[in-house]
Protein backbone atom coordinates (compact mmCIF):
# COMPACT_ATOMS: atom_id res chain seq x y z
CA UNK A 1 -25.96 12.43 17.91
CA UNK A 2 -24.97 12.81 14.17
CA UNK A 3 -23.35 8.90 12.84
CA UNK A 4 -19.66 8.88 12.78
CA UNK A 5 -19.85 6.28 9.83
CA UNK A 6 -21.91 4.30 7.60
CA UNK A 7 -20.27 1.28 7.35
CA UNK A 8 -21.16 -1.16 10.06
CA UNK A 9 -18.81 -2.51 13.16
CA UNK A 10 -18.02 -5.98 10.51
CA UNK A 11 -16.66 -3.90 7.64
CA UNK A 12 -14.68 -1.37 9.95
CA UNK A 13 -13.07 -4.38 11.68
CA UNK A 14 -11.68 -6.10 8.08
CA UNK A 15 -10.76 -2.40 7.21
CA UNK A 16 -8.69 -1.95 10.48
CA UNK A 17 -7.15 -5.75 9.87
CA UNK A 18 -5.64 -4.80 6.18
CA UNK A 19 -4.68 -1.57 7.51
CA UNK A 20 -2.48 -2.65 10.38
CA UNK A 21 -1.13 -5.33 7.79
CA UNK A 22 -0.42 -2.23 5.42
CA UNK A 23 1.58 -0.34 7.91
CA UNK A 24 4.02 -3.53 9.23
CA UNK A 25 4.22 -4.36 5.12
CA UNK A 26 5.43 -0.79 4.24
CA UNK A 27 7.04 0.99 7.12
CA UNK A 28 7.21 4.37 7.87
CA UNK A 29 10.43 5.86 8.90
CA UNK A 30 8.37 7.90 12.00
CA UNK A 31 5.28 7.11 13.11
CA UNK A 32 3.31 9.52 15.58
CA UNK A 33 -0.25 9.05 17.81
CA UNK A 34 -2.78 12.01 17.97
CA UNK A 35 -5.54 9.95 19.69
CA UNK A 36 -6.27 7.05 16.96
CA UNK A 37 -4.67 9.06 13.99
CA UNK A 38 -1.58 7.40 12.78
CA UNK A 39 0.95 10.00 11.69
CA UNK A 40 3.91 8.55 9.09
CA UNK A 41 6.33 10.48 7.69
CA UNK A 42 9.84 8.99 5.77
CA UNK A 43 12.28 11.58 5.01
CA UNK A 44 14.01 9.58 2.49
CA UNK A 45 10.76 8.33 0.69
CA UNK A 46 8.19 10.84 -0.80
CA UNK A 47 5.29 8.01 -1.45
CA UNK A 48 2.19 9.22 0.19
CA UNK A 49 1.21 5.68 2.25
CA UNK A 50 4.81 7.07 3.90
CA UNK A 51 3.96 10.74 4.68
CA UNK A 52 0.35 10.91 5.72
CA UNK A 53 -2.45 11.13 8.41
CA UNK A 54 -3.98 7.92 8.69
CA UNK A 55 -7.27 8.32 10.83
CA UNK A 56 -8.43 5.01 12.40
CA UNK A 57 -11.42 5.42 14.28
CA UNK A 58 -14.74 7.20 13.19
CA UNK A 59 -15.49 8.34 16.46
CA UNK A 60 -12.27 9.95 17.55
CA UNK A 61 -13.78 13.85 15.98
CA UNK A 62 -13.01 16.03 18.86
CA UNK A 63 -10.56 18.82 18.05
CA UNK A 64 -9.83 18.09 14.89
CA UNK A 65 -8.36 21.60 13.64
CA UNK A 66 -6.44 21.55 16.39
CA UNK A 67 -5.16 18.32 15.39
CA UNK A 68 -4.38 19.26 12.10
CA UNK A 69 -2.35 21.71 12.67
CA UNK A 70 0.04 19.83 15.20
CA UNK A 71 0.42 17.36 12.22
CA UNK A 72 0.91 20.44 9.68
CA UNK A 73 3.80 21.47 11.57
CA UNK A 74 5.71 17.71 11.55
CA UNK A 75 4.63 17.64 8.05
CA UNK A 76 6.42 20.92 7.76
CA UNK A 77 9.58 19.81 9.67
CA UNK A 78 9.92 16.77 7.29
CA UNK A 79 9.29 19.19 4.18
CA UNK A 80 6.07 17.10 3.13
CA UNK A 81 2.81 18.73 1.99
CA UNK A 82 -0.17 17.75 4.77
CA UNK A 83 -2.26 14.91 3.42
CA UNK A 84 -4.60 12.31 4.91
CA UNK A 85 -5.15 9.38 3.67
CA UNK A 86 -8.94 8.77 4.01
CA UNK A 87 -10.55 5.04 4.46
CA UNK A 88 -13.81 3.75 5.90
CA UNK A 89 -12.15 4.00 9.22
CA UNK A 90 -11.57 8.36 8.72
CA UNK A 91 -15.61 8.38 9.22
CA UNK A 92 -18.02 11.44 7.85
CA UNK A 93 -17.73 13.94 10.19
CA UNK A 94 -13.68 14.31 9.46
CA UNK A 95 -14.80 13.94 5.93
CA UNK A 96 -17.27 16.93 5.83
CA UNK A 97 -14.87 18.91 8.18
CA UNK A 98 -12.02 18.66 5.61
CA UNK A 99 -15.17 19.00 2.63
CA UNK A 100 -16.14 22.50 4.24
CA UNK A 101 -12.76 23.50 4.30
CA UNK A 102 -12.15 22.88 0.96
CA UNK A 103 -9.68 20.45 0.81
CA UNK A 104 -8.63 17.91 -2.05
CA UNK A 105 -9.32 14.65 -2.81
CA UNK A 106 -7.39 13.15 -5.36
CA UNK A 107 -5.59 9.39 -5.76
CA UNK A 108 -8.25 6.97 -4.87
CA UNK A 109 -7.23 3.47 -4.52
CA UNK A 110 -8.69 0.19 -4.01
CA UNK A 111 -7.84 -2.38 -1.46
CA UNK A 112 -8.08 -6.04 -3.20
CA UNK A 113 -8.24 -9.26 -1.59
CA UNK A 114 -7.56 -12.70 -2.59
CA UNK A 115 -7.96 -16.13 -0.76
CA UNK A 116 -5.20 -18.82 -2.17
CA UNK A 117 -7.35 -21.95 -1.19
CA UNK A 118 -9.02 -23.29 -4.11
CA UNK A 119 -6.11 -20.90 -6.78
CA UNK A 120 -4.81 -22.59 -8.95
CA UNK A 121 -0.64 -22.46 -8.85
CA UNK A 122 0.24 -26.01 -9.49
CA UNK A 123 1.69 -24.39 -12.81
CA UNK A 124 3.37 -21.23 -11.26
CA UNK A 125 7.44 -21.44 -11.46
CA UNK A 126 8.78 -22.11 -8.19
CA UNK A 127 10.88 -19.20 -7.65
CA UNK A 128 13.56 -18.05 -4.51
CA UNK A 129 13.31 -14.81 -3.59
CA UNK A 130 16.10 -12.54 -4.38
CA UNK A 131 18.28 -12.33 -0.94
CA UNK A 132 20.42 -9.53 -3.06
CA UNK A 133 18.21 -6.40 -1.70
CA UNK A 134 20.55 -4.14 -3.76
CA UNK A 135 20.32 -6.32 -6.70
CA UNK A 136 16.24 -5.92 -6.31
CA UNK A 137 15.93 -2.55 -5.76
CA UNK A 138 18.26 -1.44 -9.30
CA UNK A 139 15.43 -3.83 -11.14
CA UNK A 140 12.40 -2.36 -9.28
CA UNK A 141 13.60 1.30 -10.21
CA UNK A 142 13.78 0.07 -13.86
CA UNK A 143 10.70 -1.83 -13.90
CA UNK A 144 8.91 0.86 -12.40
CA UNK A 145 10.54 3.59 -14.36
CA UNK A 146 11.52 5.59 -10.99
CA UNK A 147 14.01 7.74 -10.85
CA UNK A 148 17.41 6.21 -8.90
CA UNK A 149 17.18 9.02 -6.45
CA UNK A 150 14.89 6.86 -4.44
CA UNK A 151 17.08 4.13 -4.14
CA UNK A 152 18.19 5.13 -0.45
CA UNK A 153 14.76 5.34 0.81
CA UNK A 154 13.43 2.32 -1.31
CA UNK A 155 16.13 0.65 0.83
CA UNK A 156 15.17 1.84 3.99
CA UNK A 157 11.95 0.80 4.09
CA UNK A 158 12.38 -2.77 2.47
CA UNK A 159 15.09 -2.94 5.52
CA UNK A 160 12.26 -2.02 7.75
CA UNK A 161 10.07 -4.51 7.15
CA UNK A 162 9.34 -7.03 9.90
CA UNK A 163 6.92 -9.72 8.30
CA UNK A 164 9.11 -12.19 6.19
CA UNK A 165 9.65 -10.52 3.24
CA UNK A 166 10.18 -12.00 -0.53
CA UNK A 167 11.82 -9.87 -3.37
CA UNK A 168 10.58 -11.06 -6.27
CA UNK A 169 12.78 -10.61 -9.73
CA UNK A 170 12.04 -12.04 -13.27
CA UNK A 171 14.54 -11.27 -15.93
CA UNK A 172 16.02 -12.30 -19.15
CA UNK A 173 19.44 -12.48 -18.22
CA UNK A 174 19.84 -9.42 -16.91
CA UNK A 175 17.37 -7.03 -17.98
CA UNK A 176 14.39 -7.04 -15.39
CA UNK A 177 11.19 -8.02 -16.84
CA UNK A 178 8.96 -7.54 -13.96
CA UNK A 179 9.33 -7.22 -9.95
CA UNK A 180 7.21 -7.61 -6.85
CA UNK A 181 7.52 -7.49 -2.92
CA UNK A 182 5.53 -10.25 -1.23
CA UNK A 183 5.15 -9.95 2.64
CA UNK A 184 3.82 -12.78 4.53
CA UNK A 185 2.31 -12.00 7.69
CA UNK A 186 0.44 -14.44 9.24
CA UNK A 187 -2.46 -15.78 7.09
CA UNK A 188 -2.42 -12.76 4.80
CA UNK A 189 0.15 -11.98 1.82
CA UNK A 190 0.65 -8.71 0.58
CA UNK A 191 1.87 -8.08 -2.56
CA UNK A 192 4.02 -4.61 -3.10
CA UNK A 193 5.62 -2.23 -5.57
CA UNK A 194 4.15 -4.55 -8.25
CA UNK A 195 5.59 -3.44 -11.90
CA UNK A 196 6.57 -4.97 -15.40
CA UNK A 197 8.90 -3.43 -17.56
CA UNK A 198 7.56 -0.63 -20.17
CA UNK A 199 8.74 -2.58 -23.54
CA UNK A 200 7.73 -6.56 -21.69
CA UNK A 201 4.21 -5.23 -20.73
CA UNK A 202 1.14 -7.73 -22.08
CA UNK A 203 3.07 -10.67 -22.22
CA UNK A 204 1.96 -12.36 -19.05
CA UNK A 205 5.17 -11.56 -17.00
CA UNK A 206 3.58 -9.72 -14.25
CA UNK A 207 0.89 -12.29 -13.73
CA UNK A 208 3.82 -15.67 -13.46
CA UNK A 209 5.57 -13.23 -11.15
CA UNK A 210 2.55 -12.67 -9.19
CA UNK A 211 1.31 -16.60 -9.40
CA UNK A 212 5.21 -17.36 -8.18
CA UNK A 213 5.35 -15.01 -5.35
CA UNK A 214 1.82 -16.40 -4.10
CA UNK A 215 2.80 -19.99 -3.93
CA UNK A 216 5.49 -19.19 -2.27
CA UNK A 217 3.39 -17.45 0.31
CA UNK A 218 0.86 -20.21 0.12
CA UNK A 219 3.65 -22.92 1.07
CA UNK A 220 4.18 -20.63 4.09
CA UNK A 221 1.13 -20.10 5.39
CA UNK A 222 -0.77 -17.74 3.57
CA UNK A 223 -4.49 -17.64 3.07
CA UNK A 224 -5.38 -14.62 1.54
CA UNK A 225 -3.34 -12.36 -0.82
CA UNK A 226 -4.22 -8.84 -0.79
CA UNK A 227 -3.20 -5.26 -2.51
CA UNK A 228 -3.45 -1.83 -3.00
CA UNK A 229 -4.14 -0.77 -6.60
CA UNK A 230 -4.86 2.93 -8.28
CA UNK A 231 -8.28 3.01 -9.42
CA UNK A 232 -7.09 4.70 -12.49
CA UNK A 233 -4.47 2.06 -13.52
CA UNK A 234 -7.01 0.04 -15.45
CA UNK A 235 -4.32 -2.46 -17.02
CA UNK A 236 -3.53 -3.50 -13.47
CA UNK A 237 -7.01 -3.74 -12.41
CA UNK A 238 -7.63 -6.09 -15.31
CA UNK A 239 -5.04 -8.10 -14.42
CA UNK A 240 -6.04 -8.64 -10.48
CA UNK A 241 -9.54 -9.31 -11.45
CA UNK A 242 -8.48 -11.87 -13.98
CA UNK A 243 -6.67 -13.19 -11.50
CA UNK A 244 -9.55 -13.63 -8.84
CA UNK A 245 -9.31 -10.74 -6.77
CA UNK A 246 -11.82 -8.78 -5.72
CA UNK A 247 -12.61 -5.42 -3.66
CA UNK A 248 -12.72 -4.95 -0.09
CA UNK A 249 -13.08 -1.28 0.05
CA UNK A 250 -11.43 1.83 -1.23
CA UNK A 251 -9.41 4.85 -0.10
CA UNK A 252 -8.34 8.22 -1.43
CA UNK A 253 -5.78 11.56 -0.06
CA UNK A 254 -6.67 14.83 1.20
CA UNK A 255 -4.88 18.02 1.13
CA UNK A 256 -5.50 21.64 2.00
CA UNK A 257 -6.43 24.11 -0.59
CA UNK A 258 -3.58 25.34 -2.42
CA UNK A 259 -1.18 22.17 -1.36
């Protein structure tokens, strides 16, 4: 019998526990089961954590082109090119399926984590959370440098989100500076659509935000922060690691040749 992974049963199980976190953090509009793979798709949102195949269980191989072409034709109902979103828990034999096929991998990420014990925020500006979700989303789309058509679906899924949920604003006056989403959920806080300003970047706005948001979590509850990160966005990566955090594992997307 060929081995469905090669991570053993202790990794998979933190995997599962920050994906399941991910998907209650950041909603998908629609959410479909084909045996363990999770199926999200947002109509109003074109981010790929919101419109892909999320496989969660190594072992669940059988019929897999089958499979993937039930969730090619929902992808093509919501207008949204086929991807998977491939962790530990997709497992090698999906992986060499979609390999001999010829499908792309592009957009690997890295899943950070965090624990707020012994971190140092005695110094961090205690800071409310914006209850204004209009007011947050006009300086995340700046911060981020996103275009205001995704305003509607930006607002959809922050509405969606059932962990406690802090927006996170630093400006001067009223020019956004930098903006986070912090979800607490339990022991864990997850911190979301994390972005300074173009013209305030390198002058230590993202990391007070950051440092706020996480005592604010910490006074809540929260042991661990955690994140999901672009491996390619090395000023961001510099940042988290200066910080203290630290890699749990990574992930990347799939699509079909010519997608």
């Amino acid at each position: 019998m060929a081995p469905v992974s090669r991570h053993p049963a202790s990794v998979l199980a933190v995997v599962r526990r920050y994906e399941a976190a991910g998907f209650r953090a950041w909603p998908a509009a629609a959410v479909h089961y084909d045996g363990t793979w999770v199926v999200r798709l947002t109509a109003g949102h074109p981010a790929k954590r919101l419109n892909s195949v999320n496989p969660l269980d190594p072992g669940d191989t059988h019929a897999i082109e089958e499979r993937i072409g039930r969730a090619a034709r929902r992808f093509d109902a919501y207008g949204r090119p086929l991807t998977f979103r491939m962790s530990p828990l997709s497992g090698q034999v999906l992986s060499m399926h979609l390999d001999k096929a010829g499908w792309n991998r592009f957009d690997e990420s890295l899943v950070l984590r965090l624990p707020l014990k012994d971190l140092e925020l005695g110094a961090a500006m205690d800071q409310i959370p914006l209850k204004d979700i209009s007011r947050f989303i006009g300086a995340s789309l700046k911060t981020s440098g996103s275009d205001a058509s995704l305003r509607p679906g930006l607002s959809e899924v922050i509405g969606a989100i059932q962990p406690e949920a802090g927006l996170f604003a630093l400006e001067d006056g009223n020019e956004p500076l930098a903006t986070l989403i912090c979800v607490h959920d339990g022991d864990l806080a997850g911190l979301f659509e994390v972005a300074t300003e173009k013209t305030a970047r390198n002058k230590g706005h993202g990391r007070n935000l950051i440092l706020s948001a996480l005592k604010w979590a910490r006074l809540r509850g929260a042991r661990e922060a955690w994140l999901q990160v672009e491996a390619g966005n090395l000023p961001a990566l510099s940042l988290y690691r200066s910080l203290g955090f630290e890699e749990v594992y990574r992930y990347h997307y799939r699509r079909p040749p010519g997608a």
